[in-house]
Protein backbone atom coordinates (compact mmCIF):
# COMPACT_ATOMS: atom_id res chain seq x y z
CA UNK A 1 33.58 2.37 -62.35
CA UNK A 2 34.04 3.82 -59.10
CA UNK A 3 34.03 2.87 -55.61
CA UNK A 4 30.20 4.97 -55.22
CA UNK A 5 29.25 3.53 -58.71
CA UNK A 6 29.39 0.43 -57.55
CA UNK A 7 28.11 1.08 -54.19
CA UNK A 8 24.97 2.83 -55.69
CA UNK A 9 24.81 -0.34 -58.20
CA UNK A 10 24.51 -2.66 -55.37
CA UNK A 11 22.27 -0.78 -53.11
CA UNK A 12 19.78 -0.33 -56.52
CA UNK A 13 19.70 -4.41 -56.86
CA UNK A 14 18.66 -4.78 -53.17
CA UNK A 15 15.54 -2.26 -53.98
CA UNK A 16 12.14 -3.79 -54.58
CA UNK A 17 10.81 -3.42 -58.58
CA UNK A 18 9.00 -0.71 -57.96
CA UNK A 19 12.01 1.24 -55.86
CA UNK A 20 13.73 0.62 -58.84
CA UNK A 21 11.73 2.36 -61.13
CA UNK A 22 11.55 5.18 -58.57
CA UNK A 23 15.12 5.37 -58.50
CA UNK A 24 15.30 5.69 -62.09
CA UNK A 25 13.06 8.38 -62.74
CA UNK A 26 15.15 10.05 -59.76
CA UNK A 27 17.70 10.04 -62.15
CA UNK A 28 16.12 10.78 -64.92
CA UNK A 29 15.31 14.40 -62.90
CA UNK A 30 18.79 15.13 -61.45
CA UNK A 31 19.62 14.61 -65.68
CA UNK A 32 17.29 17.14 -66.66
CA UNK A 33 18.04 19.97 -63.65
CA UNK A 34 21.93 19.11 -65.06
CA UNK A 35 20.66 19.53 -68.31
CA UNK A 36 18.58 22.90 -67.91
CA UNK A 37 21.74 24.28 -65.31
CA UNK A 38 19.80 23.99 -62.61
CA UNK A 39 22.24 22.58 -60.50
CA UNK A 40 22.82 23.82 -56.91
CA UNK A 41 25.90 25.59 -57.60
CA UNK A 42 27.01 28.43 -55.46
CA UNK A 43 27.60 30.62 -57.96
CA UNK A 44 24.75 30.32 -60.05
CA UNK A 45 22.76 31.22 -56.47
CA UNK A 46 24.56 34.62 -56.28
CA UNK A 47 23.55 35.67 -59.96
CA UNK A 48 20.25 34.76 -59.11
CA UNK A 49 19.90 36.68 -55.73
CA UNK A 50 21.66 39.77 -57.71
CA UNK A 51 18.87 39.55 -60.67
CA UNK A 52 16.21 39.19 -58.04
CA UNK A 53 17.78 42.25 -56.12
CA UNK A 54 17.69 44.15 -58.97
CA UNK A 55 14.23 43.20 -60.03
CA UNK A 56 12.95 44.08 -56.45
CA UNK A 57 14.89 47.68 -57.06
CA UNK A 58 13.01 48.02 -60.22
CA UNK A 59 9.68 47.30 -58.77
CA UNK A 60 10.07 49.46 -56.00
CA UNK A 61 10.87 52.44 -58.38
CA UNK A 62 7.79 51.97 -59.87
CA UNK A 63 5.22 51.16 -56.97
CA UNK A 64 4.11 54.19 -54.59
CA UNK A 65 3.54 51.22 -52.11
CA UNK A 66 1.78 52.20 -49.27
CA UNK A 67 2.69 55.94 -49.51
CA UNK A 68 -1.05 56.35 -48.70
CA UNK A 69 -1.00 55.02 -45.63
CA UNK A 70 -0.69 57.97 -42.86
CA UNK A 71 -0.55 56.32 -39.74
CA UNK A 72 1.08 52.19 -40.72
CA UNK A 73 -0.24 51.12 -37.09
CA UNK A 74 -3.49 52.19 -37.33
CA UNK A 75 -3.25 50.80 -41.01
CA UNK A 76 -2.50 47.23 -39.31
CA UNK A 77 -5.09 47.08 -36.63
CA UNK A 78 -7.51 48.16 -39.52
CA UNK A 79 -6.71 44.46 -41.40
CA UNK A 80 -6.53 42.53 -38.96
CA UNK A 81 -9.94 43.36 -37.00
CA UNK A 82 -12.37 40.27 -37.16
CA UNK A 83 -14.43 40.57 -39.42
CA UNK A 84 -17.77 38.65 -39.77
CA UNK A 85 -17.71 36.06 -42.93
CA UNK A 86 -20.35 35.91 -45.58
CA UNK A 87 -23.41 33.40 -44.27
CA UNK A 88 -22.17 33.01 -40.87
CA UNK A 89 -23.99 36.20 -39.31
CA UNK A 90 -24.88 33.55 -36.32
């Protein structure tokens, strides 16, 4: 075993019961993220900001966006005015 093994081992036995059990299914999750390679791995965070680059590159190809919108600050004070809400005319 080492040094942290133990270390972790005696910190766990000074835990109430019900820490314990915490602890455990703690462990239980950090098993199934290993499991499913969802570890925080650096690498495995680049390919996944390059396939949600691309997918945001893809979308954009396809959307028109707001291509309707003539004047964007006229657009903005448009959605944000106050507006009054359903049943409080008062």
């Amino acid at each position: 075993m080492t040094m942290l093994t133990e270390q972790i081992l005696k910190d766990l036995e000074t835990l109430p019961p019900e820490m314990q059990a915490e602890t455990q299914d703690f462990v239980r999750f950090l098993k199934s993220k290993l499991a499913h390679g969802q570890s925080e791995n650096p690498e495995t965070e680049e390919l996944n900001g390059k396939k949600i680059s691309c997918l945001m590159e893809r979308m954009a190809a396809r959307s028109h966006g707001f291509s309707n919108v003539d004047d964007p600050m006229e657009w903005q004070g448009e959605i944000r005015k106050d507006r009054l809400l359903p049943g409080r005319e008062d």
